[in-house]
Protein backbone atom coordinates (compact mmCIF):
# COMPACT_ATOMS: atom_id res chain seq x y z
CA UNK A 1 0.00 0.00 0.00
CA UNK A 2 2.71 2.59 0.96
CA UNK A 3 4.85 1.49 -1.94
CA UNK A 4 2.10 2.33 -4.31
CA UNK A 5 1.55 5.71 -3.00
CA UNK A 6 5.54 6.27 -2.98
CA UNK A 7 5.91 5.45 -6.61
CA UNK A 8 2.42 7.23 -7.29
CA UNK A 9 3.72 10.73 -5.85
CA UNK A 10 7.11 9.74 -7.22
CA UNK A 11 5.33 9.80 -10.95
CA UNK A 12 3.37 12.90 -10.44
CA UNK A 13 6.34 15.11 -9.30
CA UNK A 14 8.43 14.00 -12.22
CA UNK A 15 5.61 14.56 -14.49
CA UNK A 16 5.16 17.98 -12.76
CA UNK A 17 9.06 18.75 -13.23
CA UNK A 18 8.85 17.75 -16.87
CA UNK A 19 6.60 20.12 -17.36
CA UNK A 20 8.51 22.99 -15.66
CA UNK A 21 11.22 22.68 -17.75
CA UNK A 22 12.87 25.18 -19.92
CA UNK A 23 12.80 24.03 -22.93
CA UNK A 24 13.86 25.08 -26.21
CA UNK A 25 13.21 24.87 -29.97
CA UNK A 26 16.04 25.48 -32.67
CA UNK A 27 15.82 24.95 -36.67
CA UNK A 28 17.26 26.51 -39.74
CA UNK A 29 16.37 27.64 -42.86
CA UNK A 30 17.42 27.82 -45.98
CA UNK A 31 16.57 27.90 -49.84
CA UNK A 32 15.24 25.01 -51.71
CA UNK A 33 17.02 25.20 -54.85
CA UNK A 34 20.68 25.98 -53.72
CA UNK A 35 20.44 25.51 -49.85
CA UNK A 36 21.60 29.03 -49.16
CA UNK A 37 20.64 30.15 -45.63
CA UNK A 38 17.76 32.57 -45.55
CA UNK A 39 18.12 35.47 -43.50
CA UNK A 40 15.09 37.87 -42.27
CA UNK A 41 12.36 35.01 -42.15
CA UNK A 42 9.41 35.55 -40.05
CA UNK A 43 8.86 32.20 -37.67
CA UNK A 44 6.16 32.04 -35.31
CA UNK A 45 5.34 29.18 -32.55
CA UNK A 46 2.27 29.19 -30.17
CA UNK A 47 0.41 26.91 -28.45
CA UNK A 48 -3.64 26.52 -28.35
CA UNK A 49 -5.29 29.71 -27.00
CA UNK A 50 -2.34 31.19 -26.66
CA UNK A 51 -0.73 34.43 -28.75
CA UNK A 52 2.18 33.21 -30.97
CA UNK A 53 5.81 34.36 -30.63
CA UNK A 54 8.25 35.66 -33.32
CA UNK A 55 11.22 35.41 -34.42
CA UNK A 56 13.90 36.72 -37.08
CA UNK A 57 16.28 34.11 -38.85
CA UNK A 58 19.63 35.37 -38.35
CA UNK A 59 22.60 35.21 -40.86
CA UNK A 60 22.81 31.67 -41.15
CA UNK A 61 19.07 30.92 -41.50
CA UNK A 62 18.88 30.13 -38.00
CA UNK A 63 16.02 30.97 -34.98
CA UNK A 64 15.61 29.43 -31.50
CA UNK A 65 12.89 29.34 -29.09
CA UNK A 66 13.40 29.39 -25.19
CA UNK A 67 11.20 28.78 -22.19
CA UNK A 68 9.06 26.17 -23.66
CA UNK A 69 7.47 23.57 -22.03
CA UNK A 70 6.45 19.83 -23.36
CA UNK A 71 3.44 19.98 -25.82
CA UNK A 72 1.78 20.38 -28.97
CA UNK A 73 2.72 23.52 -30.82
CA UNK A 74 2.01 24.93 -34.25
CA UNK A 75 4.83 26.44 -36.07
CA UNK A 76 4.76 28.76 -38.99
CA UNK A 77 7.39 30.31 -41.51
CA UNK A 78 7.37 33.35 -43.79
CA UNK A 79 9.36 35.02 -46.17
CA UNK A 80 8.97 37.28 -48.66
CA UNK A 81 9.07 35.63 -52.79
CA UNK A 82 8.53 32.19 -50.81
CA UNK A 83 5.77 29.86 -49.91
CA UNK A 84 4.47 29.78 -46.17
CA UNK A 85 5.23 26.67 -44.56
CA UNK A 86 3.07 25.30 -41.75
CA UNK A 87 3.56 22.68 -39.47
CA UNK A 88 2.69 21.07 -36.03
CA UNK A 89 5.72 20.26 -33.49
CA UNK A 90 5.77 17.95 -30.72
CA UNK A 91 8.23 18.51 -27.57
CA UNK A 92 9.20 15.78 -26.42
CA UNK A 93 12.64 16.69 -24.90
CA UNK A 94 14.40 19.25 -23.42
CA UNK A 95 16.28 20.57 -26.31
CA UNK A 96 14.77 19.87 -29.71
CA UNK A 97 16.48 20.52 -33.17
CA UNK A 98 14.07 20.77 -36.46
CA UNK A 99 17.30 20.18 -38.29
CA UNK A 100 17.63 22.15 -41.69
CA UNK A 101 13.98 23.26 -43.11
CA UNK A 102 14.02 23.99 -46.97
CA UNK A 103 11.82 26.51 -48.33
CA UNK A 104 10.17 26.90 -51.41
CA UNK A 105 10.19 29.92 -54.05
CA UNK A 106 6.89 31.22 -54.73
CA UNK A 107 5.96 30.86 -58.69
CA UNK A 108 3.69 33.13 -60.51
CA UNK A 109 2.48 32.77 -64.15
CA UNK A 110 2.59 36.35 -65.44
CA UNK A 111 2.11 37.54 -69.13
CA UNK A 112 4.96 40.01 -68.56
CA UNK A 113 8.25 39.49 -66.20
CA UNK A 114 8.58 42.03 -63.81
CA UNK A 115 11.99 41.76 -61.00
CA UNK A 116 11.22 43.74 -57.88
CA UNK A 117 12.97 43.36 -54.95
CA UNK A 118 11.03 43.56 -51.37
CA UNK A 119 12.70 44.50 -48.22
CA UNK A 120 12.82 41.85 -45.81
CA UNK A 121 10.78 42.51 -42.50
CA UNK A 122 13.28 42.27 -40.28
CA UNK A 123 17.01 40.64 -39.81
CA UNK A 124 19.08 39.20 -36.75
CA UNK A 125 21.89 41.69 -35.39
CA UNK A 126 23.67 39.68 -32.85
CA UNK A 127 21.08 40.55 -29.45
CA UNK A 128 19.55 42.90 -31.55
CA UNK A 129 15.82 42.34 -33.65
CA UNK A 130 15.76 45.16 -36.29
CA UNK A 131 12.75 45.64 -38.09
CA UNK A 132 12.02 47.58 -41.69
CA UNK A 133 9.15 50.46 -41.23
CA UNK A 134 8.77 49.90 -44.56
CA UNK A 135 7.86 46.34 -44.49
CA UNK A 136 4.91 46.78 -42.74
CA UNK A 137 1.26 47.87 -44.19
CA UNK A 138 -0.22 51.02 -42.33
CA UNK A 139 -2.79 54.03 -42.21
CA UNK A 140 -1.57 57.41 -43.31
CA UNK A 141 -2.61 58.56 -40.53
CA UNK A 142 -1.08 55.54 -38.02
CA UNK A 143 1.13 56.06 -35.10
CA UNK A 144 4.59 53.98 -34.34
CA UNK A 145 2.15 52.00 -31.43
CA UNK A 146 -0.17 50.83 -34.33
CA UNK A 147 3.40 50.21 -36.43
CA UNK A 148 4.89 48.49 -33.96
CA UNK A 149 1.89 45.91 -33.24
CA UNK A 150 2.39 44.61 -36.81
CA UNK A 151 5.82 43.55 -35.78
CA UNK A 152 6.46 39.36 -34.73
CA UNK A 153 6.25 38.81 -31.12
CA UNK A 154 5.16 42.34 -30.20
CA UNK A 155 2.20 42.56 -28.70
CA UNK A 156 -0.11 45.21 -26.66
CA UNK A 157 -1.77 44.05 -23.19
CA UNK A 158 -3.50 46.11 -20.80
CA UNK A 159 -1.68 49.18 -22.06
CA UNK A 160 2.05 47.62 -21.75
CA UNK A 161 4.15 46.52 -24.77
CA UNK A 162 5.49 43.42 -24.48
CA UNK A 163 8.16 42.25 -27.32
CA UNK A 164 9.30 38.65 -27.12
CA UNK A 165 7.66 37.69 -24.62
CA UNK A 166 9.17 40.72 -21.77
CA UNK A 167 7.29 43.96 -20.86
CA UNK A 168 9.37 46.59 -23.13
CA UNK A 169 10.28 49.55 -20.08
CA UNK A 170 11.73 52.20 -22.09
CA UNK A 171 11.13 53.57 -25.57
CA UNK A 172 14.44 55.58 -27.71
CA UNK A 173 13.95 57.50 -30.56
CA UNK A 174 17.68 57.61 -32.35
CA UNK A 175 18.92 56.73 -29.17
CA UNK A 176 17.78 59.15 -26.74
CA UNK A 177 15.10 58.68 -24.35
CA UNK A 178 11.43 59.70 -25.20
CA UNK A 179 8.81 60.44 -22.80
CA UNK A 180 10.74 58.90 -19.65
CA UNK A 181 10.13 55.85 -18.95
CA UNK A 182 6.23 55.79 -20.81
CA UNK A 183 6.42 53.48 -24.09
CA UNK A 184 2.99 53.74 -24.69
CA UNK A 185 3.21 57.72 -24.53
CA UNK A 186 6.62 57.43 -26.57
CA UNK A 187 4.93 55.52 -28.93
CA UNK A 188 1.41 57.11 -29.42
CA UNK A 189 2.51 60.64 -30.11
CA UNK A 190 5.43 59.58 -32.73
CA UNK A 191 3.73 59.15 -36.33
CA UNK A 192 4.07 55.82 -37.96
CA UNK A 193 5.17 57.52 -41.05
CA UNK A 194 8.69 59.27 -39.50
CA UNK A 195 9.83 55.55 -38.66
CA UNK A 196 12.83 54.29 -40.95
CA UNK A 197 13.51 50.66 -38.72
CA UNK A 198 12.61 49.16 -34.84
CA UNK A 199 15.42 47.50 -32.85
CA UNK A 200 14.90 45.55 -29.88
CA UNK A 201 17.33 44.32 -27.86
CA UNK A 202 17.88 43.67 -23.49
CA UNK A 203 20.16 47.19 -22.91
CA UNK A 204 22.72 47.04 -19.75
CA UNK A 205 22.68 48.65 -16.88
CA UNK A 206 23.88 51.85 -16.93
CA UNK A 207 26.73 50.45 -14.16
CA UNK A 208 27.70 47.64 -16.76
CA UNK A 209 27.89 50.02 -20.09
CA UNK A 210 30.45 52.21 -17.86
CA UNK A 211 32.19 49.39 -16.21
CA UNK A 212 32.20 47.44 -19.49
CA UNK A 213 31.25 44.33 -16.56
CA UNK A 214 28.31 42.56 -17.43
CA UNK A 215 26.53 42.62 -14.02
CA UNK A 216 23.00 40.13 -15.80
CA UNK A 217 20.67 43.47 -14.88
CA UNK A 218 19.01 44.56 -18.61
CA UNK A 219 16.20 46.11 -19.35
CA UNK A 220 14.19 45.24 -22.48
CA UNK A 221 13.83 48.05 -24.82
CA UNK A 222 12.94 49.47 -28.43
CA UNK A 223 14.62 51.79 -29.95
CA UNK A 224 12.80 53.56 -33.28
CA UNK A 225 14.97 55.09 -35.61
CA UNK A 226 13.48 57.88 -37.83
CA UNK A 227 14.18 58.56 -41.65
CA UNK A 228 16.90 60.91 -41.97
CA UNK A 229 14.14 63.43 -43.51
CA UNK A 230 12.37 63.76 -40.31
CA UNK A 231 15.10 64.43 -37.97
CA UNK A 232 15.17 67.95 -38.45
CA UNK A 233 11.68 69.43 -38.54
CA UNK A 234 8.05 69.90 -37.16
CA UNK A 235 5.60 67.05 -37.34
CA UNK A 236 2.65 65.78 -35.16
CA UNK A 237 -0.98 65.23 -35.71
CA UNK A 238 -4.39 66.31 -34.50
CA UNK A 239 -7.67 64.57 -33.62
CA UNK A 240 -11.18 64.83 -32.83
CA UNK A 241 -14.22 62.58 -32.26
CA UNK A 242 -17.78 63.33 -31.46
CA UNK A 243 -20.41 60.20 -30.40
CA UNK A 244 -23.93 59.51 -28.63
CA UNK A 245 -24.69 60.64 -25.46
CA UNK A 246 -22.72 64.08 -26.45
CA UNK A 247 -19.36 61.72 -26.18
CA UNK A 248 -16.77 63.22 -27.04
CA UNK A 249 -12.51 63.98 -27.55
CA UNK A 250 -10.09 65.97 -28.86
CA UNK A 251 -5.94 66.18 -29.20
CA UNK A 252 -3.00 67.28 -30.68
CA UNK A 253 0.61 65.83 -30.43
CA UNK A 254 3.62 68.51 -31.91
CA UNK A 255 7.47 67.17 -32.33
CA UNK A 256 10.28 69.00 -32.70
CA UNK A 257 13.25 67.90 -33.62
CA UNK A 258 16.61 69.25 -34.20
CA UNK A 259 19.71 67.74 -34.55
CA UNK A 260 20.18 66.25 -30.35
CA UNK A 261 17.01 68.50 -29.19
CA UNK A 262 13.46 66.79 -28.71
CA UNK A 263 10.82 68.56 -27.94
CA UNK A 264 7.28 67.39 -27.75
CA UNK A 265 3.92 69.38 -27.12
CA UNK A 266 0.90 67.15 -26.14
CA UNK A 267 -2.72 67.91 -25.49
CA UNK A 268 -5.87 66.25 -25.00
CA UNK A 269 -9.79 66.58 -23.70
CA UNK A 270 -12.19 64.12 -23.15
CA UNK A 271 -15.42 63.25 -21.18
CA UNK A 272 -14.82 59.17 -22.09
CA UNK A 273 -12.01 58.69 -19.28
CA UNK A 274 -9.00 58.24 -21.81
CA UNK A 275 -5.88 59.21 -20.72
């Protein structure tokens, strides 16, 4: 009787540690017809009911997944000029390698050739995600939080952006902070259309970048660089809304920028409670 219950407990606290694991996922990708690696491929994994996670294929075709657990997972693959490849993944061990994935070139039967070449969506930089602007479909009228949405494994919730998974805590525009330590203020009052790439990457300490000594404390952030056009100039945007139940709101964002100089003028009125 006790035995049973030893090696019952015994099985349900390894299968509870199994679970707890931190597991990873690793594959690489290259091209079909030459088995070049492909760089700036979109991969996403996610598990039922849950939001999927992104990532870029670095240099040598390559992506990896950390802090998985065992399960069922659907993976899928894109790339500009090539065909989106979908499949399900099993984890059945801690550290599991898809091996080399080949990807297909997308074929069109046109009357008339036409060679145009589309920017990829984003590209590994050692710790660094960067991210074209101009990869990305938005309104003329969007702002870099509606950009930056669009992006693989960034996401909005309750207000906070999260990017791979981490709450992102500070916001740069060309390097330089922008509005303190608000991302979602940084981010709603620069227009989508100023925005040249997005970088995210962990940033040190500001006692390791002086020490040069890695001391593990980083803080995840996004940095938006602007086209070279916009960095000297006025630009902003102005809104207004009127509802039922005499609903209504009104605002203006201003941004001025010269060369290391930001300055930014924001206004708003409501009687809907948005801040």
């Amino acid at each position: 009787m006790y035995a049973r219950l030893i090696l019952l407990c015994a099985g349900l606290l390894s299968s509870l540690g199994l679970q707890a694991q931190d597991w990873s996922l690793m594959g690489r990708l290259v091209h079909q017809t030459d088995s070049s690696a492909l760089q700036g491929a979109e991969v996403f994994l996610w598990q039922a009911g849950q939001s999927p996670t992104g990532k870029i294929t670095n240099e040598r075709g390559l992506f990896r997944f950390d802090g998985l657990s065992a399960g069922d997972y659907g993976l899928e693959i894109r790339l500009a000029g090539f065909d989106t490849l979908r499949q399900a993944i099993s984890l059945s061990r801690e550290r599991t390698f898809l091996g080399v994935i080949a990807l297909s070139p997308r074929s069109y039967a046109l009357d008339q050739v036409r060679i145009e070449a589309e920017r990829a969506a984003g590209q590994q930089k050692g710790d660094t995600t960067e991210f074209n602007a101009s990869a990305f479909t938005t309104n003329p009228d969007a702002t870099a939080e509606q950009l930056v949405q669009k992006l693989p494994g960034v996401m909005m919730q309750n207000g906070q952006v999260t990017a791979q998974g981490e709450q992102v805590q500070q916001v740069l525009v060309d390097g330089r902070p922008f509005f303190g330590n608000d991302p979602s203020a940084a981010l709603r009052n620069l227009p989508a259309e100023v925005v040249d790439k997005i970088q995210v990457f962990d940033q040190q300490s500001e006692q390791a970048q002086a020490t040069g000594f890695d001391d593990g404390n980083t803080t995840k952030t996004m940095n938006i660089i602007t086209r070279p056009e916009t960095r000297n100039g006025t630009f902003g945007r102005a809104y207004a809304g009127y509802g039922t139940d005499a609903r209504y709101k009104l605002g203006t964002s201003l941004n001025f920028f010269q060369g290391d100089r930001r300055i930014s003028i924001v206004g708003q009125t409501n009687n809907i409670n948005q801040q």
